[in-house]
PDB file of N, CA and C in Angstrom:
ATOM      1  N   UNK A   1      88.849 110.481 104.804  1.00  0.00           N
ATOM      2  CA  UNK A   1      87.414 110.594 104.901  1.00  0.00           C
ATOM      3  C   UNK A   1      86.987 111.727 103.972  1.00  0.00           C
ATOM      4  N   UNK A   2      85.876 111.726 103.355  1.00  0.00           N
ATOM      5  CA  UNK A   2      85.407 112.472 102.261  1.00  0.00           C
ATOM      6  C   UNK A   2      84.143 112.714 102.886  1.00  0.00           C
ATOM      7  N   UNK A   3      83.577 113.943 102.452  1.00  0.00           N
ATOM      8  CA  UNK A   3      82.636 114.760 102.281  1.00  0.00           C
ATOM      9  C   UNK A   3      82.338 115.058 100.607  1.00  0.00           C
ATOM     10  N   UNK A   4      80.579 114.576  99.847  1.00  0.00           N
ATOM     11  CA  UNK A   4      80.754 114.449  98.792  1.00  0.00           C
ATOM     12  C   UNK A   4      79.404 115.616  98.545  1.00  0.00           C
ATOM     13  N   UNK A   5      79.344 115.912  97.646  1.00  0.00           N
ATOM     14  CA  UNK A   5      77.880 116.885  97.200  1.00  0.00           C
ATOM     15  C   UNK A   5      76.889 115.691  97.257  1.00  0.00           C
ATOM     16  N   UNK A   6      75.820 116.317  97.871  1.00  0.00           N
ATOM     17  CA  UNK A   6      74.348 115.282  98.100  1.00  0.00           C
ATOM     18  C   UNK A   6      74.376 114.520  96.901  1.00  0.00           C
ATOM     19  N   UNK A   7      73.897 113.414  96.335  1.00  0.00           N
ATOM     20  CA  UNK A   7      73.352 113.154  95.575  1.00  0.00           C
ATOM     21  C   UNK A   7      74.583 112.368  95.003  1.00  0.00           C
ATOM     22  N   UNK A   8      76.015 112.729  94.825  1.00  0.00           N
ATOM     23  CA  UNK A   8      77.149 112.594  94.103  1.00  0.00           C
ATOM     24  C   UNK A   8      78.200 111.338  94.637  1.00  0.00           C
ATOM     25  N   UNK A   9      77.468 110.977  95.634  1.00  0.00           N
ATOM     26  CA  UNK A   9      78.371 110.006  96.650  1.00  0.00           C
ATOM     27  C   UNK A   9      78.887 108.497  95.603  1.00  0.00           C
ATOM     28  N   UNK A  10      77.796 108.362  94.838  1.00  0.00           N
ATOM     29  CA  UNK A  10      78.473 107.140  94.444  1.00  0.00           C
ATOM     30  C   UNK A  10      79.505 107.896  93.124  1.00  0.00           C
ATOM     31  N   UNK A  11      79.063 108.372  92.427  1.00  0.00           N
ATOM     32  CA  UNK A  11      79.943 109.078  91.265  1.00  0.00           C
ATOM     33  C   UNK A  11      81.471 109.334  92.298  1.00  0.00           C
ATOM     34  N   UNK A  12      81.549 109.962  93.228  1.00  0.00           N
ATOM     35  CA  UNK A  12      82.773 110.170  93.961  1.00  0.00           C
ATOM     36  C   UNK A  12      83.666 109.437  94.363  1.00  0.00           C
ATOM     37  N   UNK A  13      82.700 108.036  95.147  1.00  0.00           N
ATOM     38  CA  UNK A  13      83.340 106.459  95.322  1.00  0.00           C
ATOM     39  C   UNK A  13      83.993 105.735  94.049  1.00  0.00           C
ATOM     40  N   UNK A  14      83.200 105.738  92.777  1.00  0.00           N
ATOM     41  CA  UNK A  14      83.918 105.062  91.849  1.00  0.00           C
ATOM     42  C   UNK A  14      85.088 105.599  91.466  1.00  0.00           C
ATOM     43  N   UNK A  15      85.322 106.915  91.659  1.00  0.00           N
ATOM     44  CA  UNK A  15      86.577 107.912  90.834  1.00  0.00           C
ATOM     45  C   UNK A  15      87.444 107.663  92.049  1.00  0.00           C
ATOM     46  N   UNK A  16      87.101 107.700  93.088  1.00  0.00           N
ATOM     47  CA  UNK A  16      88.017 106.884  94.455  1.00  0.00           C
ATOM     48  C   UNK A  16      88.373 105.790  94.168  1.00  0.00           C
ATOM     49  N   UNK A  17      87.810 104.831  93.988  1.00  0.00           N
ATOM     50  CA  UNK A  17      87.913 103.391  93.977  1.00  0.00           C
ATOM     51  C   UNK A  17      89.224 103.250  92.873  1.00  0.00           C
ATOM     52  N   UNK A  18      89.117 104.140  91.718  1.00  0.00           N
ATOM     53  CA  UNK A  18      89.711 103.789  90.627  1.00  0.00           C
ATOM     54  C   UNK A  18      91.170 104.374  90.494  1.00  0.00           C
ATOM     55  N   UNK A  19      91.854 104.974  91.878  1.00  0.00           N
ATOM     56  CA  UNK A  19      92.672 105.150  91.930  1.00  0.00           C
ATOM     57  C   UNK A  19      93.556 104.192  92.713  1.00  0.00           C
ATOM     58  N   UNK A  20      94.771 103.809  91.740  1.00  0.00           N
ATOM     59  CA  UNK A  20      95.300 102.106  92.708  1.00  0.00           C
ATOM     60  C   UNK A  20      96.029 102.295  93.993  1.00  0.00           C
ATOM     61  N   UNK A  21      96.379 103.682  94.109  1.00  0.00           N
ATOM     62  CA  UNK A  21      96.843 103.302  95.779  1.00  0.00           C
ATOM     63  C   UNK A  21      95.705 103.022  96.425  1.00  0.00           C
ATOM     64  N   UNK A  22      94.852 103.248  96.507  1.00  0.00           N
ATOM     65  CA  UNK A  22      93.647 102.983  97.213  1.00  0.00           C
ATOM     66  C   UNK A  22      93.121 101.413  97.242  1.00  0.00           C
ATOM     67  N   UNK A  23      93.384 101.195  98.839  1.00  0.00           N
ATOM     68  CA  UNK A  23      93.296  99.440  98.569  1.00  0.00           C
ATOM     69  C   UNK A  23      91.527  99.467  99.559  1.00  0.00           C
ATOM     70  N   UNK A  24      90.691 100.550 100.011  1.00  0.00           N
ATOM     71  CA  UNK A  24      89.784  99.536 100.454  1.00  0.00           C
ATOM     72  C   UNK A  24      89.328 101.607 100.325  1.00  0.00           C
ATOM     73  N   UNK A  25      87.417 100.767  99.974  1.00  0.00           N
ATOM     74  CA  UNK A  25      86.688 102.515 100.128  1.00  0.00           C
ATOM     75  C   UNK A  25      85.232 101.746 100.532  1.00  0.00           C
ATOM     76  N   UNK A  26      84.809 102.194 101.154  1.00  0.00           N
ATOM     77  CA  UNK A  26      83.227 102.196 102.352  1.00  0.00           C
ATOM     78  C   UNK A  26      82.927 103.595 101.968  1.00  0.00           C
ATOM     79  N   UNK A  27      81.448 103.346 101.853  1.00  0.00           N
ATOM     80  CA  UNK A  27      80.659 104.140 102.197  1.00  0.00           C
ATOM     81  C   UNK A  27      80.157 104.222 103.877  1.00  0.00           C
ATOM     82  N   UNK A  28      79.554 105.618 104.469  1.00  0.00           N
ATOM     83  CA  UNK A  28      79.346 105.752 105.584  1.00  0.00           C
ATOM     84  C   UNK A  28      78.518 106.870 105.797  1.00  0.00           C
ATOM     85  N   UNK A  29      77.834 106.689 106.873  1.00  0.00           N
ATOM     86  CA  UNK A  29      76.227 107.721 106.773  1.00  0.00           C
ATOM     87  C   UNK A  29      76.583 107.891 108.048  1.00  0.00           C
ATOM     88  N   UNK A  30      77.356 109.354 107.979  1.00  0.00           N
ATOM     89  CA  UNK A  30      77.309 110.219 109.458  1.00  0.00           C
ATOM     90  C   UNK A  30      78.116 111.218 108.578  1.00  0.00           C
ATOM     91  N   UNK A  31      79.001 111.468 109.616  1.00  0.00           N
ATOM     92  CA  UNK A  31      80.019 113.150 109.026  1.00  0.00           C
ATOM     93  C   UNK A  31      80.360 113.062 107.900  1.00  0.00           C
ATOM     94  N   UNK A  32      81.023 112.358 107.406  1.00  0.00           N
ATOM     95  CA  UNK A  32      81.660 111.740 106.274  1.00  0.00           C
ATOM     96  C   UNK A  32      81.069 110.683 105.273  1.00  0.00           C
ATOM     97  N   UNK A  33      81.135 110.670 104.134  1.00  0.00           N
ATOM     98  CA  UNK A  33      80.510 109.854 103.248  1.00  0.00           C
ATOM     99  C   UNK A  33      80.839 108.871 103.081  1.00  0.00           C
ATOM    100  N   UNK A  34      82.058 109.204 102.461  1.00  0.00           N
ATOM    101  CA  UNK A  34      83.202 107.548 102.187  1.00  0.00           C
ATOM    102  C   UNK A  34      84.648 107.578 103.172  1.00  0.00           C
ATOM    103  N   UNK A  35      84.961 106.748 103.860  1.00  0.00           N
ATOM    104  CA  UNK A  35      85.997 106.420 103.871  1.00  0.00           C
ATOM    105  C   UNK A  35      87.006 105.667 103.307  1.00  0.00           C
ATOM    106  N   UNK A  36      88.279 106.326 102.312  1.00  0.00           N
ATOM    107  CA  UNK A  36      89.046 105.442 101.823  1.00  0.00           C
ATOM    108  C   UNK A  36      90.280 105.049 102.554  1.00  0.00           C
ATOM    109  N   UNK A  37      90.916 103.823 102.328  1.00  0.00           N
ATOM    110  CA  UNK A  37      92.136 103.446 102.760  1.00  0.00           C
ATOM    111  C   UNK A  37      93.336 103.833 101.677  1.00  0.00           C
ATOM    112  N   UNK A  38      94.662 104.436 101.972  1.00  0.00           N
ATOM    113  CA  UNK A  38      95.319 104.790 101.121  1.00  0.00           C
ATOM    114  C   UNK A  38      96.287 104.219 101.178  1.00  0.00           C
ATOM    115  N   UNK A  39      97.413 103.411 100.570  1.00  0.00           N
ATOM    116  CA  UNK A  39      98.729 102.803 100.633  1.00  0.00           C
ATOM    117  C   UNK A  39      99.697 103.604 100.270  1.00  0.00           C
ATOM    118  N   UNK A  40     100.393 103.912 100.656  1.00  0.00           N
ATOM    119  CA  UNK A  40     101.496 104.904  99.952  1.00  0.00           C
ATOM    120  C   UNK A  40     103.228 104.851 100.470  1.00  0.00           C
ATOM    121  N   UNK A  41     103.935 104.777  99.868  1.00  0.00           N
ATOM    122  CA  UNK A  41     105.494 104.331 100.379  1.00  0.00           C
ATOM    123  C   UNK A  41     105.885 105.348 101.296  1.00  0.00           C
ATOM    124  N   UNK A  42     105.388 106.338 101.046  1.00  0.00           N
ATOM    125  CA  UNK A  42     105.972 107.569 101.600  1.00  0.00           C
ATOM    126  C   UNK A  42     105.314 108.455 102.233  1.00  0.00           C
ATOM    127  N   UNK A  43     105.450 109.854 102.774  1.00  0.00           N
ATOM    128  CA  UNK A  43     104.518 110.756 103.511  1.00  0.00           C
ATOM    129  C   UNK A  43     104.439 111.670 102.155  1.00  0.00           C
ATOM    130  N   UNK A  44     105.203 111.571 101.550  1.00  0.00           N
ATOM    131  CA  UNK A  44     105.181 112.588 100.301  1.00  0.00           C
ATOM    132  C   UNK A  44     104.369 112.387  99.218  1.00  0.00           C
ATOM    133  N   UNK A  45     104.365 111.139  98.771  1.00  0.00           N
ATOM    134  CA  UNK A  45     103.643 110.225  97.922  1.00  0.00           C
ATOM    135  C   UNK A  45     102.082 110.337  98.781  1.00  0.00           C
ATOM    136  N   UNK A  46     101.649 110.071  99.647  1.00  0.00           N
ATOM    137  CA  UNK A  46     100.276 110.085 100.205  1.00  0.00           C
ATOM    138  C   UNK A  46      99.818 111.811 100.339  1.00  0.00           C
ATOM    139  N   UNK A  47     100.829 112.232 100.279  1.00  0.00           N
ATOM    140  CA  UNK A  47     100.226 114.037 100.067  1.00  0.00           C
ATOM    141  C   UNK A  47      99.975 114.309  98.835  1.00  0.00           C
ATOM    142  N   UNK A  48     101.325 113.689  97.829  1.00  0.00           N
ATOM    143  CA  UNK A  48     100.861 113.488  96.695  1.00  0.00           C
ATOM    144  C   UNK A  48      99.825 113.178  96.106  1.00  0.00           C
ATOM    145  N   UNK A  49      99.113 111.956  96.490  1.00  0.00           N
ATOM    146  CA  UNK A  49      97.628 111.230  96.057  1.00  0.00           C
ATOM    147  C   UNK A  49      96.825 111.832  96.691  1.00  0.00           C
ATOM    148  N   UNK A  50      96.411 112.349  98.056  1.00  0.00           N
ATOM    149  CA  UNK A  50      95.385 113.113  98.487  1.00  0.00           C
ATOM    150  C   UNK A  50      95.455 114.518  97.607  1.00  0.00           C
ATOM    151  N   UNK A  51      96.146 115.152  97.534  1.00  0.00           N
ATOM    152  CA  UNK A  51      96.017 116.447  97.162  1.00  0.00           C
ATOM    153  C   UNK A  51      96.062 116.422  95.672  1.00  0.00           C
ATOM    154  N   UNK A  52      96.436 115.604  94.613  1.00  0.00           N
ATOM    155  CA  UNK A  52      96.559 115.597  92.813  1.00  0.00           C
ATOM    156  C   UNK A  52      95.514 114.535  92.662  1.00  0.00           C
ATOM    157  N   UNK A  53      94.888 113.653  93.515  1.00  0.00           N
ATOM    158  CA  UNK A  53      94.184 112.480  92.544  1.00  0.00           C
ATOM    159  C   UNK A  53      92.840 112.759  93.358  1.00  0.00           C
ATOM    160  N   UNK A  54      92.394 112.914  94.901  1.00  0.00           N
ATOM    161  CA  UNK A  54      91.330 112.937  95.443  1.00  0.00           C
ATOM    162  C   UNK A  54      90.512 113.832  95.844  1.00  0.00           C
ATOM    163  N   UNK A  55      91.662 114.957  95.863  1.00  0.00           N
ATOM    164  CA  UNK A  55      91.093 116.367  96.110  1.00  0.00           C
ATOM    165  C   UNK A  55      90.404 117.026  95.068  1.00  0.00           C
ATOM    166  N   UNK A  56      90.979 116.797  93.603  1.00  0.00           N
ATOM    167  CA  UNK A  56      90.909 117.172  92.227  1.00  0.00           C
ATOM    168  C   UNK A  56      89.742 116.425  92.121  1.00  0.00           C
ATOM    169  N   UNK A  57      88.948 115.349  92.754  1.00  0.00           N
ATOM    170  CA  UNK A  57      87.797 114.918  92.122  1.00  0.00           C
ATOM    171  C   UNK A  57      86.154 115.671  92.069  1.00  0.00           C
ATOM    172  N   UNK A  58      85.745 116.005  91.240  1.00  0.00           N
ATOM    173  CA  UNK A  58      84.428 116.557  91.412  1.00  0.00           C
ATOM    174  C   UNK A  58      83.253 116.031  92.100  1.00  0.00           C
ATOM    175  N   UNK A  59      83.046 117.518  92.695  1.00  0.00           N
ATOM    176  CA  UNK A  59      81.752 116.941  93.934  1.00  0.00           C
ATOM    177  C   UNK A  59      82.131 116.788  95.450  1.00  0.00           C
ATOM    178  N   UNK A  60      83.728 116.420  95.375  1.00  0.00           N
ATOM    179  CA  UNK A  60      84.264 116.700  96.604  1.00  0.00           C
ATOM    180  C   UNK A  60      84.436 117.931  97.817  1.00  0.00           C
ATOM    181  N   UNK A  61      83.566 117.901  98.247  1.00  0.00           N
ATOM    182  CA  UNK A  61      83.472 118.984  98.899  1.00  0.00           C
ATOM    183  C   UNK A  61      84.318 119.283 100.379  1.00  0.00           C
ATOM    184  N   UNK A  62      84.864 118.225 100.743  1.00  0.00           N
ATOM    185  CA  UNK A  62      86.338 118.149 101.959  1.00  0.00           C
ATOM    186  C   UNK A  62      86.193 117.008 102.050  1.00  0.00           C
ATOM    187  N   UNK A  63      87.790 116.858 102.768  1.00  0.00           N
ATOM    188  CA  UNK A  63      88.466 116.034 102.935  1.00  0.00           C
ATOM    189  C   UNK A  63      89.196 115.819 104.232  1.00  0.00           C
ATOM    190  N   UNK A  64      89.508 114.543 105.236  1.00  0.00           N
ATOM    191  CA  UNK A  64      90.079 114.689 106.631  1.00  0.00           C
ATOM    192  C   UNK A  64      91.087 113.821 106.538  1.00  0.00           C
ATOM    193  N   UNK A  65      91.861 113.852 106.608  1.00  0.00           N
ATOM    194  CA  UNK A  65      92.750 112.416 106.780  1.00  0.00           C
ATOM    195  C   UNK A  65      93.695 112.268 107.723  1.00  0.00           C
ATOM    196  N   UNK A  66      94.193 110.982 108.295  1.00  0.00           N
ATOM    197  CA  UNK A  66      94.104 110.634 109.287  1.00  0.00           C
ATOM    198  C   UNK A  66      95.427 109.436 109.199  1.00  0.00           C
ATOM    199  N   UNK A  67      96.568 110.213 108.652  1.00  0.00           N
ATOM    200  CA  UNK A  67      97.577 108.920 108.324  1.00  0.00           C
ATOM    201  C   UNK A  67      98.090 108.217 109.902  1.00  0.00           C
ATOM    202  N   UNK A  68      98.181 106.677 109.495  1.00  0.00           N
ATOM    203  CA  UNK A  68      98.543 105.751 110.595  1.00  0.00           C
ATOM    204  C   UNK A  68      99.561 104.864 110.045  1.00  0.00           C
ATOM    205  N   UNK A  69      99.957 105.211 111.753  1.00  0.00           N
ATOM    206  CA  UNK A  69     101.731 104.509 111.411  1.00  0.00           C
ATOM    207  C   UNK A  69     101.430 103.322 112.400  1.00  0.00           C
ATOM    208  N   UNK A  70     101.970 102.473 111.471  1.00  0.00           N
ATOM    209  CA  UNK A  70     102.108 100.817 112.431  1.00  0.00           C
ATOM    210  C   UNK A  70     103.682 100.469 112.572  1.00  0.00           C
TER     211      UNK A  70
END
């Protein structure tokens, strides 16, 4: 879940969107702006992509995440 600078939400979604682990991103109007879905093989690899590809994006102002194990 993302928190984006006012105004910046869609600029934030596309630079989300355009990263390929990322298989599904919504927008959402409450705490959080966007929620993305992340695919990742590993716990290392998904720390990897949150913290080098989503965190690093501008305008991002926090981040929550919420990994689920099936």
């Amino acid at each position: 879940m993302v928190n984006a600078d006012v105004g910046k939400e869609p600029e934030v979604y596309s630079s989300i969107k355009d990263i390929p682990e990322v298989v599904e991103v919504h927008t959402s109007y409450g705490t959080y702006d966007i929620i993305a879905i992340v695919n990742a093989e590993t716990n290392e690899r998904l720390k990897s992509i949150i913290t080098t590809r989503i965190r690093s994006i501008p305008s991002i102002r926090s981040t929550l995440s919420m990994p689920v194990v099936d």
